[in-house]
Protein backbone atom coordinates (compact mmCIF):
# COMPACT_ATOMS: atom_id res chain seq x y z
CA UNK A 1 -71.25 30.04 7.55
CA UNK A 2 -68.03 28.35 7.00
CA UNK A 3 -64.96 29.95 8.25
CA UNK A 4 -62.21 30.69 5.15
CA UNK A 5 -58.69 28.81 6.23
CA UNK A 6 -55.61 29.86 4.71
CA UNK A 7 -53.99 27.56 1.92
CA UNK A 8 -51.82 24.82 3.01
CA UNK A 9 -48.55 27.01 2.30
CA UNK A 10 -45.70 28.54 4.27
CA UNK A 11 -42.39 30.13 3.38
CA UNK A 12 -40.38 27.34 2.40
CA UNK A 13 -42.40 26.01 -0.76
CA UNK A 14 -43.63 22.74 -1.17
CA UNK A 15 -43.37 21.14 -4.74
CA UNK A 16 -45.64 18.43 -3.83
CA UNK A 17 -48.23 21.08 -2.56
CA UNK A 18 -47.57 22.77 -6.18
CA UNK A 19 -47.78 20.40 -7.92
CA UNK A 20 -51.25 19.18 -6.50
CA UNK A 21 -52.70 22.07 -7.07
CA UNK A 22 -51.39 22.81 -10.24
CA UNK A 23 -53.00 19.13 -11.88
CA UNK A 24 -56.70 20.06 -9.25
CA UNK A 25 -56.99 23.44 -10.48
CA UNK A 26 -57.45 23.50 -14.39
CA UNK A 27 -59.11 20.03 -14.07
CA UNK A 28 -61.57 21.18 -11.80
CA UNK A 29 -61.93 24.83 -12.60
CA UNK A 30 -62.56 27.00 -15.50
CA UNK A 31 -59.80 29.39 -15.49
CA UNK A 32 -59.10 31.89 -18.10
CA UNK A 33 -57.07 30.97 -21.27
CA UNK A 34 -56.30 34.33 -22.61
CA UNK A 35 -54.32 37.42 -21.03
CA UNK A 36 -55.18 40.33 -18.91
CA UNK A 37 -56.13 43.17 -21.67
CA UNK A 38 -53.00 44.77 -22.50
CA UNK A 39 -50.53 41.95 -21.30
CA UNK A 40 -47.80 41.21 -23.89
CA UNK A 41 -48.10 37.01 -24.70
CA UNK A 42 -44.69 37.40 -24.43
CA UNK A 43 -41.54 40.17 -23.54
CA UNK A 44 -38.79 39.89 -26.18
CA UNK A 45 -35.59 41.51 -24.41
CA UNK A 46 -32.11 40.71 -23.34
CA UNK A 47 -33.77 41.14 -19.58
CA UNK A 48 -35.94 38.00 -20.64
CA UNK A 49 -32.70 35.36 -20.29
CA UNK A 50 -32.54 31.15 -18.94
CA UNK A 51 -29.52 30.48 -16.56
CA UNK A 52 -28.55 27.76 -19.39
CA UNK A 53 -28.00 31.00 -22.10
CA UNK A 54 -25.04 31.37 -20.12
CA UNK A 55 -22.52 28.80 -20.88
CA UNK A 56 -19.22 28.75 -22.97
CA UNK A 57 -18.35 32.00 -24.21
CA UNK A 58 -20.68 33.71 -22.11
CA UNK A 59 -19.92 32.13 -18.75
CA UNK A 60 -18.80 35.02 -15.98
CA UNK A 61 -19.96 37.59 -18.59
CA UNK A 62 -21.64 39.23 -15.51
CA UNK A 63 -18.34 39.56 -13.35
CA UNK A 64 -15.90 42.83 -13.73
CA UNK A 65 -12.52 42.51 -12.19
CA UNK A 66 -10.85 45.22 -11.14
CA UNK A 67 -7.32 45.54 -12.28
CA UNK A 68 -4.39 46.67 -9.05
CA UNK A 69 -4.41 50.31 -11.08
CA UNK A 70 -8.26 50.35 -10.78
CA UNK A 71 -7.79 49.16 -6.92
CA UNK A 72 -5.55 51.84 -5.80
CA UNK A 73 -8.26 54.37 -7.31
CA UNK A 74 -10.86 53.49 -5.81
CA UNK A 75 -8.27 53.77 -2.45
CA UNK A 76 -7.51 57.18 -3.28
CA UNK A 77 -11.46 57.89 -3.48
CA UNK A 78 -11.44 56.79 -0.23
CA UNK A 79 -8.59 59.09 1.26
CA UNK A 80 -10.00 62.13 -0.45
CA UNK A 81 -13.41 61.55 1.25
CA UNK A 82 -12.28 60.57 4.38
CA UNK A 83 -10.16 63.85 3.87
CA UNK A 84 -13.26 65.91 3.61
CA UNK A 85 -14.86 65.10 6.93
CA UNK A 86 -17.90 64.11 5.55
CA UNK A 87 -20.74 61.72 7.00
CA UNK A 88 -21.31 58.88 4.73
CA UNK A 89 -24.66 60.08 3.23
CA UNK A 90 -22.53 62.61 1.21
CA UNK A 91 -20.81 59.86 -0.85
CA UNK A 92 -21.47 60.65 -4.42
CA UNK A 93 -19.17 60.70 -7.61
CA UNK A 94 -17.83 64.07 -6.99
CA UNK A 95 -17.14 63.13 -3.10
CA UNK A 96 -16.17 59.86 -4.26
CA UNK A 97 -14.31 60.91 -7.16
CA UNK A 98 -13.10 57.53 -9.66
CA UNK A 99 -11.67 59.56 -12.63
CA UNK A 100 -11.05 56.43 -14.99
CA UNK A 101 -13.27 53.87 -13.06
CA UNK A 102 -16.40 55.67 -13.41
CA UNK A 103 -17.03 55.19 -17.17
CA UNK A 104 -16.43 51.51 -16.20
CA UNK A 105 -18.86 51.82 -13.54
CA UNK A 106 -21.55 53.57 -16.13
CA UNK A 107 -21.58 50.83 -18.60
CA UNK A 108 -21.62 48.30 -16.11
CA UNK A 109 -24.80 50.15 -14.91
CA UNK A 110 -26.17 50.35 -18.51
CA UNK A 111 -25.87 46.80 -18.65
CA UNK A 112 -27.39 46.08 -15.43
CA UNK A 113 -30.43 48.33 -16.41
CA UNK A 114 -31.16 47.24 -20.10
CA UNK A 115 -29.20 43.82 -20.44
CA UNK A 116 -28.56 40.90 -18.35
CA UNK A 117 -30.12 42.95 -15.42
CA UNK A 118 -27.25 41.85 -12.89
CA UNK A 119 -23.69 42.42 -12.94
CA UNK A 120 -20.59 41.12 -9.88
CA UNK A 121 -17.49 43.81 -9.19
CA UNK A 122 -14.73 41.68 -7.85
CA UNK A 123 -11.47 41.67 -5.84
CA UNK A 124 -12.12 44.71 -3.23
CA UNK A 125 -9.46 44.33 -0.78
CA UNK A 126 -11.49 43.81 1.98
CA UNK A 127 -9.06 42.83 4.50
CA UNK A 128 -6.94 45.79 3.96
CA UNK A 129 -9.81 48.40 5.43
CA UNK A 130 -11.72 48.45 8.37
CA UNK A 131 -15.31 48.20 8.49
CA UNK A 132 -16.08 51.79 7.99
CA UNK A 133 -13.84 52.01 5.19
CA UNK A 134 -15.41 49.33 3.53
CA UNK A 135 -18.87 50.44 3.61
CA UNK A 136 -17.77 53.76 2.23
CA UNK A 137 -15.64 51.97 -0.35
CA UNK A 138 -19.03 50.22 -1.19
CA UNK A 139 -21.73 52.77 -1.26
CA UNK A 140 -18.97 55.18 -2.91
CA UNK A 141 -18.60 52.81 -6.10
CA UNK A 142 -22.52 52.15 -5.92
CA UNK A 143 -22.88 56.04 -6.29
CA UNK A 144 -20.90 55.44 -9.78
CA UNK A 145 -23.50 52.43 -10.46
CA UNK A 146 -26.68 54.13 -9.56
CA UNK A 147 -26.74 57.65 -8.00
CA UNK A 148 -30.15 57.75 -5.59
CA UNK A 149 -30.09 55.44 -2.47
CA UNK A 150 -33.34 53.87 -1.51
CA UNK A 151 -34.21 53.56 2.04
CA UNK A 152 -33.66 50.00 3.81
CA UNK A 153 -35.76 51.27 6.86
CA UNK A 154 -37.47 53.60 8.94
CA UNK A 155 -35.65 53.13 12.29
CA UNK A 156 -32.34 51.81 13.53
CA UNK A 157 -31.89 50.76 17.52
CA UNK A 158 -35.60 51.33 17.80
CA UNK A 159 -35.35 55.20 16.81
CA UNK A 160 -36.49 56.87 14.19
CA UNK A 161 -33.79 56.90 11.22
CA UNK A 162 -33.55 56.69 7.45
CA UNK A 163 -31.81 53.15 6.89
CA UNK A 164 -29.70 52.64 3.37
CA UNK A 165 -27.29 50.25 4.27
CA UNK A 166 -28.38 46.91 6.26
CA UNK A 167 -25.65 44.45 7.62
CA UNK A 168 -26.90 40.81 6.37
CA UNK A 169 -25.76 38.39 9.23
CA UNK A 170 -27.70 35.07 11.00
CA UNK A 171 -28.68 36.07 14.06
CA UNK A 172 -29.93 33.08 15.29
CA UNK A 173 -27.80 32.15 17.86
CA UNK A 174 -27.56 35.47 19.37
CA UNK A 175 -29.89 37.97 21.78
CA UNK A 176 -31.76 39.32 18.97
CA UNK A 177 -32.66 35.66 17.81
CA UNK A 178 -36.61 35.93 19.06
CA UNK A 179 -36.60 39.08 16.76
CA UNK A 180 -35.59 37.54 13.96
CA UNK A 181 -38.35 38.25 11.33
CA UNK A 182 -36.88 37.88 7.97
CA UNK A 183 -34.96 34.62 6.57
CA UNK A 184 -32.06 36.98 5.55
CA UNK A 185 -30.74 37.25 9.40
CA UNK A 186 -30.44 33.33 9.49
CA UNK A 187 -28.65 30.53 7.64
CA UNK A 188 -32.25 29.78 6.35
CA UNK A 189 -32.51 29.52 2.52
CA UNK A 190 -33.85 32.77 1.08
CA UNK A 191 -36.57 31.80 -1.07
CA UNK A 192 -37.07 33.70 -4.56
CA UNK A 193 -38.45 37.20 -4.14
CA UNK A 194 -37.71 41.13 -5.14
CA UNK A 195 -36.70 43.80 -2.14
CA UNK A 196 -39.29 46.41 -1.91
CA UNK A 197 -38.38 50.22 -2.50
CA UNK A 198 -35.52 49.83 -4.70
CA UNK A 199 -34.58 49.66 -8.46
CA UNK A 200 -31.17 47.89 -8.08
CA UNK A 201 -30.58 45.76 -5.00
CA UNK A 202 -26.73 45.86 -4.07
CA UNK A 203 -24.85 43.46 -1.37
CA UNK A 204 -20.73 43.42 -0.32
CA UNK A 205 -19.52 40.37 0.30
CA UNK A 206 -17.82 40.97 3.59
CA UNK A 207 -16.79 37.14 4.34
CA UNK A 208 -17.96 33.36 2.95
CA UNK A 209 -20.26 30.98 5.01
CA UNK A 210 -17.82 27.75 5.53
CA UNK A 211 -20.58 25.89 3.55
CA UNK A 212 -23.44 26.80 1.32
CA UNK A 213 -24.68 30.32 0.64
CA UNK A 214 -25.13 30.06 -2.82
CA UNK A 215 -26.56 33.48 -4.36
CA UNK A 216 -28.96 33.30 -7.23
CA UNK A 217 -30.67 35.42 -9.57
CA UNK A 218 -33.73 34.43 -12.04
CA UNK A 219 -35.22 36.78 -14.68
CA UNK A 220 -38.91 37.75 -13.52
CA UNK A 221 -39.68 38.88 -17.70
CA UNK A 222 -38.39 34.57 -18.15
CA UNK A 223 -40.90 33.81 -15.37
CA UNK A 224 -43.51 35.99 -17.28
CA UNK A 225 -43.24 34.45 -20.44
CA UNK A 226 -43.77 30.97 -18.65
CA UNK A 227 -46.51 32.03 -17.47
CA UNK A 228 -47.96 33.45 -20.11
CA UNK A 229 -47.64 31.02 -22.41
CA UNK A 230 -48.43 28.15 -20.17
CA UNK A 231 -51.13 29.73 -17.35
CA UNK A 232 -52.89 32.73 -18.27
CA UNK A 233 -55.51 32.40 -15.50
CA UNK A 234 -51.88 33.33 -13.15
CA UNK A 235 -51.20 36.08 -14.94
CA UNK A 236 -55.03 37.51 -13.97
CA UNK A 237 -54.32 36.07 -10.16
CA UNK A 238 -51.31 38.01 -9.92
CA UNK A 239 -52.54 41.18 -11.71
CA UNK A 240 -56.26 41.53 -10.34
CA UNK A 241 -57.50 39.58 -7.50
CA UNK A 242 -55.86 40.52 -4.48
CA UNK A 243 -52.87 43.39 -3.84
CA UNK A 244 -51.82 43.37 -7.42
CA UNK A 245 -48.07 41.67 -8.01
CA UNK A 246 -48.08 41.90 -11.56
CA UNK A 247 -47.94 45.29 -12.93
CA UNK A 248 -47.69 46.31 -17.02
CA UNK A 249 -46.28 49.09 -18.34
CA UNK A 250 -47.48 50.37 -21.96
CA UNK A 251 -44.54 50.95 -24.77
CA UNK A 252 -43.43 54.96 -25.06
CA UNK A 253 -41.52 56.59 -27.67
CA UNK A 254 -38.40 55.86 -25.98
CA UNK A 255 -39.35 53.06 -23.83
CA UNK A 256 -40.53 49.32 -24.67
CA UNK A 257 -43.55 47.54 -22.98
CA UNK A 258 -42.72 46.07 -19.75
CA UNK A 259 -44.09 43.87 -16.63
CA UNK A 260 -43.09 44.03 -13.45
CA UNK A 261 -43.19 41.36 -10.43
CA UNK A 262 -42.84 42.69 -7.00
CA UNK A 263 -43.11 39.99 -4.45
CA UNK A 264 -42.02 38.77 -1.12
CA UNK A 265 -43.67 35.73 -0.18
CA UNK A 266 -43.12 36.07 3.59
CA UNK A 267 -45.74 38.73 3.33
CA UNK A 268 -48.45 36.09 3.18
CA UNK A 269 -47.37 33.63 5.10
CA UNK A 270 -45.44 35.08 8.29
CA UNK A 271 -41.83 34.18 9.21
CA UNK A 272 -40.16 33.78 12.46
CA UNK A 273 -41.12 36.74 14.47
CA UNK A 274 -43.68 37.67 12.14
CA UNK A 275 -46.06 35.40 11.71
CA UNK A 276 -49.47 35.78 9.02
CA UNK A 277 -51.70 37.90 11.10
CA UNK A 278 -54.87 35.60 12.32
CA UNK A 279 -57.64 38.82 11.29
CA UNK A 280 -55.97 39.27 7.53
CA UNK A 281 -58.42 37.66 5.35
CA UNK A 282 -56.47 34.38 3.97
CA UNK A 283 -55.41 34.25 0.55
CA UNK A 284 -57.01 31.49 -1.93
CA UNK A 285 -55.83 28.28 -3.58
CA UNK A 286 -55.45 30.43 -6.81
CA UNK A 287 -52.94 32.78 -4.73
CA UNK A 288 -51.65 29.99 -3.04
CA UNK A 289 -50.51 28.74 -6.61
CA UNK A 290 -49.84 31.93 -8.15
CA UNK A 291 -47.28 32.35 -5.41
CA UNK A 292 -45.72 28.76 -5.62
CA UNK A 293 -45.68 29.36 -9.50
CA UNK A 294 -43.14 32.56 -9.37
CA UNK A 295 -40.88 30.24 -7.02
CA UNK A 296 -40.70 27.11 -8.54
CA UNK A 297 -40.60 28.63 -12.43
CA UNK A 298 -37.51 31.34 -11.28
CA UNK A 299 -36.18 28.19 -9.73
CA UNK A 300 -36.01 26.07 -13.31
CA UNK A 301 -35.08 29.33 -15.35
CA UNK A 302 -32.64 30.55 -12.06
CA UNK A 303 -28.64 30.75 -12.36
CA UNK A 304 -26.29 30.58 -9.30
CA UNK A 305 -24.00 33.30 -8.91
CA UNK A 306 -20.26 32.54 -6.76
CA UNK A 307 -20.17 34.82 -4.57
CA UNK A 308 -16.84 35.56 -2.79
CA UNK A 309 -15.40 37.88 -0.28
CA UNK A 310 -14.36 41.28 -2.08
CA UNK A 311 -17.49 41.00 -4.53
CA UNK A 312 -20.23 43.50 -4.87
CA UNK A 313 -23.92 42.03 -6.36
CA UNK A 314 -26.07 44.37 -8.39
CA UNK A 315 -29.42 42.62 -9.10
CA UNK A 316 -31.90 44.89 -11.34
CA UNK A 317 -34.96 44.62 -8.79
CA UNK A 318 -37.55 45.47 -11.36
CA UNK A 319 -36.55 42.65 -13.51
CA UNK A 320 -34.58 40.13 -11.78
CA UNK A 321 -35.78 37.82 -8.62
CA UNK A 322 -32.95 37.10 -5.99
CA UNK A 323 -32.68 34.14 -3.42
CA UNK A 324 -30.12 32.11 -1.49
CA UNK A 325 -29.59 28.49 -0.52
CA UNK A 326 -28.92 27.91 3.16
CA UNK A 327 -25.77 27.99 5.06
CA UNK A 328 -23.17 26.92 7.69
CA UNK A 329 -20.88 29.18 9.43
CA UNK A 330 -17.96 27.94 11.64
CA UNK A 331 -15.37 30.52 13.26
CA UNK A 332 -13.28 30.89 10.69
CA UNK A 333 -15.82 31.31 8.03
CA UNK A 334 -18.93 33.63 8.33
């Protein structure tokens, strides 16, 4: 009996490898030409967008600035919480209290749920707080964006803790570097993917790399529609034949019919300090291209975001894939 081998396929994706398999596979195969029962053939919504819809008059639609008026509310928010002598799992609107900022914040969040799916607050004045005041500054105007804070991890320093706030730093070059099990605590390029346990994924930008760091977004619903129209056989590979990644949802009274992809491709192929298991079964050549598929389709349909110090991302998670080119920090710039 011959042994199954894992796919020739690791966390940075390999076009050529995609590619190769995408010409072998429906030439040597007979793959499925019509969709999963109940998949839509294709998902008409604002959510379902092309980085190239978002030129000329629409160019920085996504970014709010706040005005100095706005800035020195959201400071006083700050002094009446700090006033209250609260721990910073009480930050909510009423702790965190934005009187003319928060209807901002609410159709910013309307938009980031049912439009574009991603939105950037800019010009925090970073440098005028220390760190504590900043990440209460941050989770405070989040509470305006989205009330309920999802939980980053289960333990912090090795003990047991509920984790809703992560710091996102390379680590490489110090102690923890043999630790290191995610491409976020490196200068690594972040490959396309979703966070898991979250609706709307949130980051502060605290400082700028020196050099590259280049946030970007992709619709998943643009990725679906590829996919759909182009490889149906995918659509059953993601949905069916292994832990499903593809998930629909039917249309309600209220509600339209949806998809959602939940991925992180690390999870089947290891990273750093967390390499593929050896006794988990390997995935096949159809998963192998199923995965390369999300990457290098989000990656045609993808739009870079700037991202600069003082700016707060909001990325709808059930609709929108994230990633990040790699990086260079020097001592001035991290």
């Amino acid at each position: 009996m011959t042994a199954e081998i894992q796919p020739d396929i690791h966390y940075q994706p390999s076009f050529s490898n995609y590619a190769a398999r995408t010409a072998r596979r429906p030439a040597t195969e007979d793959l499925p030409t019509t969709l999963p029962e109940g998949f839509p053939t294709e998902l008409n919504s604002p959510l379902a967008w092309k980085g190239a819809d978002f030129t000329g008059e629409r160019k920085d639609e996504w970014v709010y600035s706040f005005s100095d008026a706005e800035l020195d509310e959201i400071d006083s928010a700050l002094q009446h919480f700090q006033s209250l002598g609260k721990a910073p799992g009480f930050l909510s609107p009423d702790t965190f209290p934005l009187p003319t900022v928060h209807a901002v914040l609410r159709q910013l969040s309307a938009d980031l749920h049912h439009t574009r799916g991603f939105l950037v607050l800019r010009g925090l004045r970073i440098d005028a707080y220390t760190r504590e005041q900043n990440i209460i500054i941050y989770a405070g105007i989040s509470s305006h964006i989205a009330s309920e804070r999802g939980r980053q991890d289960h333990q912090s320093y090795g003990k047991p803790a509920d984790v809703t706030l992560t710091h996102i730093k390379d680590l490489s070059a110090t102690s923890a570097a043999g630790l290191v099990g995610a491409p976020a605590y490196t200068a690594d390029a972040q490959v396309f993917h979703t966070d898991q346990g979250a609706d709307i994924v949130s980051l502060c930008c605290l400082g700028e790399a020196a050099e590259g760091g280049v946030s970007q977004v992709a619709s998943s619903w643009a990725v679906y529609n590829e996919l759909a129209r182009t490889r149906p056989d995918l659509i059953h590979t993601l949905s069916k034949d292994w832990r499903p990644l593809l998930f629909q949802q039917p249309p309600t009274p209220t509600t339209p019919q949806r998809v959602i992809l939940s991925y992180a491709r690390r999870v089947f192929t290891g990273y750093g300090a967390l390499p593929r298991t050896p006794t988990i079964p390997p995935i096949t050549e159809a998963q192998a291209e199923a995965l390369d598929a999300l990457h290098f389709i989000a990656e045609k349909v993808h739009l870079p975001l700037e991202f600069r110090k003082g700016d707060v991302q909001y990325i709808n998670n059930l609709s929108v894939f994230h990633a990040r080119t790699a990086y260079r920090d020097d001592d001035k710039n991290q």
